[in-house]
C-alpha atoms as a PDB file:
ATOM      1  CA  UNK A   1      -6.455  -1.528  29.333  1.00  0.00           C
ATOM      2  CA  UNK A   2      -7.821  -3.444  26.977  1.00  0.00           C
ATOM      3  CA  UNK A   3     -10.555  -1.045  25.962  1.00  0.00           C
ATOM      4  CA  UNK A   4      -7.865   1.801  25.857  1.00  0.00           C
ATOM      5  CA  UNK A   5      -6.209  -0.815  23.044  1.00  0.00           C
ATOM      6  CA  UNK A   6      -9.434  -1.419  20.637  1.00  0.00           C
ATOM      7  CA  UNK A   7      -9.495   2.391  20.302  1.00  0.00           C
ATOM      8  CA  UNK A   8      -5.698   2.312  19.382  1.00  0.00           C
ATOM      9  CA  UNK A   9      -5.900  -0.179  17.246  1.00  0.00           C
ATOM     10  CA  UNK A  10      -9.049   1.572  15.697  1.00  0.00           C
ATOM     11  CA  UNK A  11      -7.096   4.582  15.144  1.00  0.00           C
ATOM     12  CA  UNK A  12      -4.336   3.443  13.644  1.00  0.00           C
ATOM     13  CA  UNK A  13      -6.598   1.239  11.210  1.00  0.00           C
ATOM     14  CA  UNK A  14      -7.784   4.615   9.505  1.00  0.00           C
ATOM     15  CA  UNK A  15      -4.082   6.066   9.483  1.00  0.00           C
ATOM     16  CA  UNK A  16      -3.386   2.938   7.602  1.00  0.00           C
ATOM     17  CA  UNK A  17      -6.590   2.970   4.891  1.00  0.00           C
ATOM     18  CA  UNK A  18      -5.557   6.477   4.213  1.00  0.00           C
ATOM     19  CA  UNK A  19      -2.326   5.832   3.174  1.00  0.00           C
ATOM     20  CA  UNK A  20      -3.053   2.498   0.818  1.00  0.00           C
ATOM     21  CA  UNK A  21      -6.249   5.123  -0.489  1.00  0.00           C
ATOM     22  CA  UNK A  22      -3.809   8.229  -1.239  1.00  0.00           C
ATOM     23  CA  UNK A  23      -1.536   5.414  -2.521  1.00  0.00           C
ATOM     24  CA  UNK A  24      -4.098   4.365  -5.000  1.00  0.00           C
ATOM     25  CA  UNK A  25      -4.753   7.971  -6.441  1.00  0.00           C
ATOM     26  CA  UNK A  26      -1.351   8.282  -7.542  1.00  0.00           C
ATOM     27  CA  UNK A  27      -1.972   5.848 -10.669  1.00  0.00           C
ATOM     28  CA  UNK A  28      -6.151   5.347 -10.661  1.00  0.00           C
ATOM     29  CA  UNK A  29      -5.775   2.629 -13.818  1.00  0.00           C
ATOM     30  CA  UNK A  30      -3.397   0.566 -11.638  1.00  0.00           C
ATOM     31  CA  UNK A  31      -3.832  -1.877  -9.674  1.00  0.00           C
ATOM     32  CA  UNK A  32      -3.099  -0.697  -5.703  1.00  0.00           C
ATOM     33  CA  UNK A  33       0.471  -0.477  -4.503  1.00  0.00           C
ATOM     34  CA  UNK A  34       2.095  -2.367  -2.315  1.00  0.00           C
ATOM     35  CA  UNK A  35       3.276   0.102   0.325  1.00  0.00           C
ATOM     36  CA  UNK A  36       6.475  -0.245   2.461  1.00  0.00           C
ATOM     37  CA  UNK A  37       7.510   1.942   5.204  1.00  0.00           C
ATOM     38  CA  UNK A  38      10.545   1.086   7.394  1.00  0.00           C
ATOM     39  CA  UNK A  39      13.442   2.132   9.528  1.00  0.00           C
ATOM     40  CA  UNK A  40      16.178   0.473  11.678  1.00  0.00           C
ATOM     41  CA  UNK A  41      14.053  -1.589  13.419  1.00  0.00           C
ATOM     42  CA  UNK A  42      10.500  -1.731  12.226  1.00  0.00           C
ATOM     43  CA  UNK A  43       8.621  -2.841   8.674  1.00  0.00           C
ATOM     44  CA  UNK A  44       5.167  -2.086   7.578  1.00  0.00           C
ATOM     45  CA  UNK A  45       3.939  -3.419   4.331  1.00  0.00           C
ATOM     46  CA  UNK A  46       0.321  -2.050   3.573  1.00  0.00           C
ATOM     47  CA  UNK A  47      -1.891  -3.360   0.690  1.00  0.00           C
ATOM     48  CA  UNK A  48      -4.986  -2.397  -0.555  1.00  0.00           C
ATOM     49  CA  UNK A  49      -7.408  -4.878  -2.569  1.00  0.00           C
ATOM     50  CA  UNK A  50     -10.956  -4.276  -2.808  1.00  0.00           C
ATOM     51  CA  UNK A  51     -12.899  -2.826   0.031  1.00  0.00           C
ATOM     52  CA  UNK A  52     -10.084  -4.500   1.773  1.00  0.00           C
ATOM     53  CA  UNK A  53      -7.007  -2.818   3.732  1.00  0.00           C
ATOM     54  CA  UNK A  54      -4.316  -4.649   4.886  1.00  0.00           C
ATOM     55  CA  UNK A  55      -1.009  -4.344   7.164  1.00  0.00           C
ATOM     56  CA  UNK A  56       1.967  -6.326   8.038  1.00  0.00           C
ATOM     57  CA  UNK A  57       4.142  -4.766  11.005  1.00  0.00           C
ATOM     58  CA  UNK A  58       7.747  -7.064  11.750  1.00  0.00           C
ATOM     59  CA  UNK A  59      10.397  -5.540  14.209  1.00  0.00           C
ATOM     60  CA  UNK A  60      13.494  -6.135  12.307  1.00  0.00           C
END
């Protein structure tokens, strides 16, 4: 099980430096967005800074 949940996590790690990258093309002389997705009952805030990707998930 566990094994089964580093590959998860692994995937969802590039779904999530894709977005903040595509993010970042939108405005290349900015400085990365903040990104928020959300629904009902889930948040994701993604940021990008450096070589650096990171995500926030919170069940609302």
């Amino acid at each position: 099980m566990e094994k089964n949940l580093d590959r998860v996590m692994e995937e969802i790690a590039g779904f999530i430096t894709a977005i903040a990258n595509q993010a970042a093309k939108l405005e290349p002389n900015s400085k990365p967005p903040i990104i928020t997705l959300e629904n009902d009952s889930q948040l994701c805030i993604i940021q990008k800074m450096g070589t650096v990707t990171g995500a926030i998930y919170k069940r609302t």
